[in-house]
Protein backbone atom coordinates (compact mmCIF):
# COMPACT_ATOMS: atom_id res chain seq x y z
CA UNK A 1 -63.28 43.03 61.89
CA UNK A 2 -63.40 46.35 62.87
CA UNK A 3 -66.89 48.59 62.03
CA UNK A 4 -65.79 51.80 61.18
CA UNK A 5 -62.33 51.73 60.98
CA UNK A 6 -61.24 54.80 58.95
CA UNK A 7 -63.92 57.08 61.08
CA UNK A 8 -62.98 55.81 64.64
CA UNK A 9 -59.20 56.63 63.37
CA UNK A 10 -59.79 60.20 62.42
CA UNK A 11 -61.76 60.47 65.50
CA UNK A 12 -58.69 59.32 67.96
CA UNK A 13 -55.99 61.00 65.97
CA UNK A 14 -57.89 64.18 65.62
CA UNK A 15 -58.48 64.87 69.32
CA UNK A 16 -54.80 63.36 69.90
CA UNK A 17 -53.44 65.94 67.56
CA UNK A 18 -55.73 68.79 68.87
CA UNK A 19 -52.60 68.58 71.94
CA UNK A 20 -49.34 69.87 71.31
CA UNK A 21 -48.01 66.90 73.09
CA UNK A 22 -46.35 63.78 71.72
CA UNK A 23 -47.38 61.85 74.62
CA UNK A 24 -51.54 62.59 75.02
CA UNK A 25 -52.33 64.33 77.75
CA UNK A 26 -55.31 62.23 79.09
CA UNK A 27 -55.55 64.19 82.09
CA UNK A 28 -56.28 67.75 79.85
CA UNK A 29 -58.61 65.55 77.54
CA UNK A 30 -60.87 64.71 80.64
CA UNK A 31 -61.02 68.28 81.86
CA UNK A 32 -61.91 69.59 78.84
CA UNK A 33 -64.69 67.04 78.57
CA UNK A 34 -65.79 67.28 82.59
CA UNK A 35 -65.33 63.83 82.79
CA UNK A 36 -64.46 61.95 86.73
CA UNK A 37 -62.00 59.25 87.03
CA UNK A 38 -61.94 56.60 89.90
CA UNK A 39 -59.14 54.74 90.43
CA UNK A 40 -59.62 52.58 93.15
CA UNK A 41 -58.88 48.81 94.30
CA UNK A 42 -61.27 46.36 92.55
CA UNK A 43 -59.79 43.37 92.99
CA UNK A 44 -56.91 40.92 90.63
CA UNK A 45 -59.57 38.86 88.93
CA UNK A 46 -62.20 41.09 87.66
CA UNK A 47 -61.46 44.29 85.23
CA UNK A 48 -59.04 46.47 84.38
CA UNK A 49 -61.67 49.88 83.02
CA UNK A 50 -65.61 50.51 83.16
CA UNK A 51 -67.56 53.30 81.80
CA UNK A 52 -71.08 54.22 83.53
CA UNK A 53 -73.26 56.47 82.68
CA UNK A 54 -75.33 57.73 85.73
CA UNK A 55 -77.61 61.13 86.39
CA UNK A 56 -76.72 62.57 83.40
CA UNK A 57 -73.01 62.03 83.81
CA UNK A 58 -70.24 59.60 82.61
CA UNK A 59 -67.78 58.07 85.18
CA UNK A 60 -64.64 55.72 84.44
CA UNK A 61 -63.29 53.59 86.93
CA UNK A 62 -59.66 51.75 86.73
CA UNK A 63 -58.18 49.31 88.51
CA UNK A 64 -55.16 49.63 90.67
CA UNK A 65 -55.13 46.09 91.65
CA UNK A 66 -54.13 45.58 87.96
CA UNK A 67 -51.36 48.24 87.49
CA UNK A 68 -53.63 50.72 86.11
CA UNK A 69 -51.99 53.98 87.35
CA UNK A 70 -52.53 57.50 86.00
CA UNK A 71 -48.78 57.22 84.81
CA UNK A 72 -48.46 53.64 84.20
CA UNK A 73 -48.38 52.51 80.12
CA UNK A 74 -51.40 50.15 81.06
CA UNK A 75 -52.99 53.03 83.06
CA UNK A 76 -53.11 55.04 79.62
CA UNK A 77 -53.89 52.54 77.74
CA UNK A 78 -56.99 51.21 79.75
CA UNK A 79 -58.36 54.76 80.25
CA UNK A 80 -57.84 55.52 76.68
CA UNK A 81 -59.81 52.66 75.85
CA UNK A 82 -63.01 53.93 78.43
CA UNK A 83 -62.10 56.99 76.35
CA UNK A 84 -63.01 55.05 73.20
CA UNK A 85 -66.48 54.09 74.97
CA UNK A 86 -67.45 57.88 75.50
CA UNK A 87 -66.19 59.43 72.15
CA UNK A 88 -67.38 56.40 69.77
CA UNK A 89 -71.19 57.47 68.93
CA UNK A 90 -72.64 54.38 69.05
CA UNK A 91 -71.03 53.35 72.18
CA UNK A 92 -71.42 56.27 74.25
CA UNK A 93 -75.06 56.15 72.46
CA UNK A 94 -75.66 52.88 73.83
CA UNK A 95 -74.33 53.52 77.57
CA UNK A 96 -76.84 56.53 78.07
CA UNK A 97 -80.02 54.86 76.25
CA UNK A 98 -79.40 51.75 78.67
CA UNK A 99 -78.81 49.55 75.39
CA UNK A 100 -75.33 48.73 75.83
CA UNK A 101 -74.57 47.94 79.49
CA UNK A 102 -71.49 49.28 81.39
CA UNK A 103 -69.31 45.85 81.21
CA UNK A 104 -65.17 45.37 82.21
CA UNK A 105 -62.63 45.53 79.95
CA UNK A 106 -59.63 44.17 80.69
CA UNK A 107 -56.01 45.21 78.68
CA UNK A 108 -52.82 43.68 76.94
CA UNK A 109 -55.56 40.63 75.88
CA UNK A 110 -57.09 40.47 71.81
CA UNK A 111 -60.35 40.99 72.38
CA UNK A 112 -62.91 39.07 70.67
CA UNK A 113 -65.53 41.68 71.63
CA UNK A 114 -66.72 43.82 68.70
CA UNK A 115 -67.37 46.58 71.12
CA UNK A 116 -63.78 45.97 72.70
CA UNK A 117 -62.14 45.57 69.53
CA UNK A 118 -63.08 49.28 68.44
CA UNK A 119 -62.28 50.79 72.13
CA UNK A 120 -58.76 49.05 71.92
CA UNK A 121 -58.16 50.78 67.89
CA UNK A 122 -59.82 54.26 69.42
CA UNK A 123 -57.23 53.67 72.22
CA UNK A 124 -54.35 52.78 69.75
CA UNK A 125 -54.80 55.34 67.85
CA UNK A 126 -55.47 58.67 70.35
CA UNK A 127 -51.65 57.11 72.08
CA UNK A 128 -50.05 56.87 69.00
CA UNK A 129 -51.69 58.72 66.38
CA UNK A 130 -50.09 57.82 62.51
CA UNK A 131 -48.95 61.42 61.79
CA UNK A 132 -46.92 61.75 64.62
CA UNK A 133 -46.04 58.16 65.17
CA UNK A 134 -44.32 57.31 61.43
CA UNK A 135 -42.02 60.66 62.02
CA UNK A 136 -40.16 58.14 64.70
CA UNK A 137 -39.68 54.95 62.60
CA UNK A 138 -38.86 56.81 59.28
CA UNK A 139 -36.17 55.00 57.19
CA UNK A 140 -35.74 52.93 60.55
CA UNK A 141 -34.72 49.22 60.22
CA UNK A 142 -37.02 47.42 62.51
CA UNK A 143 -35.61 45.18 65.65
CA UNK A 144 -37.14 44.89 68.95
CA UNK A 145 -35.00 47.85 70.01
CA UNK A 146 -37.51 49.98 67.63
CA UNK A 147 -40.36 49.02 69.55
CA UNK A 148 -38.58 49.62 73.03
CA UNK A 149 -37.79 53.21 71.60
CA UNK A 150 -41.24 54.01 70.35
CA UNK A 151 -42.96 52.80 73.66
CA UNK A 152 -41.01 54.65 76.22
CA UNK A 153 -41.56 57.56 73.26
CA UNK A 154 -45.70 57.43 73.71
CA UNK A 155 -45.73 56.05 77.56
CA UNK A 156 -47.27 52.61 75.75
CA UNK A 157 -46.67 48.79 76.45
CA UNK A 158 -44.62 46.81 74.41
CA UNK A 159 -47.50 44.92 73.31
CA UNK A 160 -49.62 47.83 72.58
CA UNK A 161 -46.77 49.29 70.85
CA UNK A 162 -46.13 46.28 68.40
CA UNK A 163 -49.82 45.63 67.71
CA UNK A 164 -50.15 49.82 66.07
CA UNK A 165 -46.82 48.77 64.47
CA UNK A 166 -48.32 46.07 62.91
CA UNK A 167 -50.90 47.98 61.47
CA UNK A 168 -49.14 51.04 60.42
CA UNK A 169 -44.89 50.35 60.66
CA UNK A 170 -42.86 50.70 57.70
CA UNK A 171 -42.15 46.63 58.09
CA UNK A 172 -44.48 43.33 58.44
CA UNK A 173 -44.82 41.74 61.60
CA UNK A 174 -46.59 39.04 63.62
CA UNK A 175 -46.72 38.89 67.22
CA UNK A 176 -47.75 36.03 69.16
CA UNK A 177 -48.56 35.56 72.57
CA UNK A 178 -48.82 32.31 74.63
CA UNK A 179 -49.87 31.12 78.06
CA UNK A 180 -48.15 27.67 79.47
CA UNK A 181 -47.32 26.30 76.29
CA UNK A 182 -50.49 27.49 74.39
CA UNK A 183 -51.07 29.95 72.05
CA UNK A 184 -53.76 32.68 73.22
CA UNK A 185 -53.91 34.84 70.28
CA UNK A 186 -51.54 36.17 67.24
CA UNK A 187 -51.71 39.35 65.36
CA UNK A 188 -49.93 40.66 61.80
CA UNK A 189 -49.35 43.31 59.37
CA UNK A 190 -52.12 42.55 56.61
CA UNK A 191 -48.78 41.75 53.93
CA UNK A 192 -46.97 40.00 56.07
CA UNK A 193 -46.16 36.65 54.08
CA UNK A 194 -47.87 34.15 56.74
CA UNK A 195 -51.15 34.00 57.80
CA UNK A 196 -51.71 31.24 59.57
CA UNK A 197 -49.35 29.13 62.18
CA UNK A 198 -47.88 25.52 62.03
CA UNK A 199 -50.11 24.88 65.10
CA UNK A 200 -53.51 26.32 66.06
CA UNK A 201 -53.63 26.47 69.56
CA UNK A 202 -50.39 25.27 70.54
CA UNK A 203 -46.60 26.94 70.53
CA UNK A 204 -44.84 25.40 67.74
CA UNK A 205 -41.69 23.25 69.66
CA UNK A 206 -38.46 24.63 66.87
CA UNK A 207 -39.18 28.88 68.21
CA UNK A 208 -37.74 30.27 70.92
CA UNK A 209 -41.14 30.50 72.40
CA UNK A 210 -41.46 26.83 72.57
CA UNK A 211 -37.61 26.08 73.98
CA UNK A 212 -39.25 28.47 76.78
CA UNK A 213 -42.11 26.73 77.21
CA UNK A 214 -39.95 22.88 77.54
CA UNK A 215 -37.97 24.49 80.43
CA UNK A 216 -39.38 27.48 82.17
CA UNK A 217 -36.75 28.93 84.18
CA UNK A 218 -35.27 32.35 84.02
CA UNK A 219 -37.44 35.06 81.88
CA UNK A 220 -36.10 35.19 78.30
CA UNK A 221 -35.31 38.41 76.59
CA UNK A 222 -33.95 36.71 73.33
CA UNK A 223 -33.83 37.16 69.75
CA UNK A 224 -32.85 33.58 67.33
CA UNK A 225 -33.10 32.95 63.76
CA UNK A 226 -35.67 30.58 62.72
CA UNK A 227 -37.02 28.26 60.00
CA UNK A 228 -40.56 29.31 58.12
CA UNK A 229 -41.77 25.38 57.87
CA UNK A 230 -41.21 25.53 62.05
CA UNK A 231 -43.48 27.89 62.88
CA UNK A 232 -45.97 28.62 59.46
CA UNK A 233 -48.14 26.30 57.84
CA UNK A 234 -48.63 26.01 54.35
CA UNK A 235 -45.17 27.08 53.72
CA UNK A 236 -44.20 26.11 49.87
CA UNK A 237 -41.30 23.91 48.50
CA UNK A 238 -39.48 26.90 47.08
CA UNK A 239 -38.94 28.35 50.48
CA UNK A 240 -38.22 25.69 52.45
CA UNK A 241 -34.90 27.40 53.10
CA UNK A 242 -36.81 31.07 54.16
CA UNK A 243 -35.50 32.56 57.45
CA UNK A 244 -37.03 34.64 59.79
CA UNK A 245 -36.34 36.41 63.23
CA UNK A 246 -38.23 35.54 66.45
CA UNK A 247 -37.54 37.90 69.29
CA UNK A 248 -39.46 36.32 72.64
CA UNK A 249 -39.48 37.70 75.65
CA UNK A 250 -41.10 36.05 78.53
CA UNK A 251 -42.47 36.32 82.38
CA UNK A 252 -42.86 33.45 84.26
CA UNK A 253 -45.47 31.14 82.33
CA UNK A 254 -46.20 34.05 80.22
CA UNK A 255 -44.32 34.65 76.37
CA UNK A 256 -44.54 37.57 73.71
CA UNK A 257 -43.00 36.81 70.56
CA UNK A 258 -42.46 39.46 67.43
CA UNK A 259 -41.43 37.83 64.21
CA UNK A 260 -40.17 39.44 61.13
CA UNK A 261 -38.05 38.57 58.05
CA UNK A 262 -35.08 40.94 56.79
């Protein structure tokens, strides 16, 4: 749960729509705020962003080693979220009074992280704020060529892209994401008819996901039809027969999966 939700919107879409721009100029919002930017090589296995505050002054590092380039959709979206650590009051509150401690954050992962969770909405919402962002899906019928469209339209990651869909797209999703047969975390539209997954923690074996997962070979970019009682739990008699679409696409021992009904 996110503290703060409607205020930490208004915040990010405000300064996003303070730019002419439909893709946020980062680089203008720093000058205009005096704020440095290191990106540097920090190594694969330790964070993608951190925010300091030191003499007076906030600095942001990002992580090369990680794909975090000033043009690169994870670049954005990882500065975006130090962003969200600076223009959130109680964050950037907490980074100059010493109470909350500069800390990694690492990208295209749910975070569990109160703090993180309201960085990653700030950042969702300066990249693709509502107002401009419905204009481009109006009277659209979803598919995974939507998405495609909308991220190369806001420089964003598929993943970031579906997850501000889910909250704010003109049709219910759920995304899933898995690891070597496991599921790490899922995601949905608050109406979206399922809530909860056949399996917990594992990828259900009847989804295109888990066909992947039995035979990992070449990456899947794939779209199938499947049944409701395969992949949902607590699916009722009467819909036994309900249909949805999975469309998974995959890298190595790595799967994304957006499901949706028509």
């Amino acid at each position: 749960m996110i503290r703060n939700r409607p205020n930490i919107k208004e915040l990010a879409e405000n300064i996003a729509l303070d730019y002419q721009e439909k893709v946020t100029p980062l680089d203008r919002i720093l000058e205009d705020e005096g704020l440095s930017v290191f990106y540097d090589s920090y190594g694969k296995n330790t964070f993608d962003g951190m925010t300091f505050y030191e003499n007076g002054k906030f600095y942001i590092h990002l992580n090369t080693d990680l794909g975090n380039r000033p043009d690169s959709a994870r670049g954005r979206f990882t500065l975006a979220h130090e962003l969200g650590h600076y223009y959130i009051d109680s964050h950037r509150i907490g980074l100059k009074k010493g109470l909350l401690k500069p800390h990694p954050s690492r990208t295209n992962q749910k975070q569990f992280n109160r703090i993180e969770r309201e960085a990653d909405f700030f950042a969702s919402c300066l990249l693709m704020p509502q107002e401009r962002f419905s204009k481009d899906f109006y009277r659209k019928k979803f598919s995974i060529e939507l998405i495609d469209f909308l991220k190369d339209e806001y420089n964003v990651s598929r993943t970031a892209c579906a997850f501000r869909f889910a909250d704010i797209g003109n049709h219910d999703i759920m995304i899933i994401y898995g690891e070597n047969g496991k599921i790490c975390w899922k995601y949905c539209s608050e109406q979206f008819p399922y809530q909860y997954l056949l399996y917990e923690n594992r990828v259900a074996p009847n989804t295109v996901m888990g066909e992947y997962f039995k035979n990992i070979t070449d990456n899947l970019f794939k779209k199938e039809e499947i049944w409701a009682v395969d992949i949902f739990n607590y699916v009722k008699d009467d819909d036994i027969q309900r249909k949805f679409f999975e469309h998974c696409i995959t890298y190595k021992d790595k799967a994304l999966s957006i499901i949706w009904e028509e």
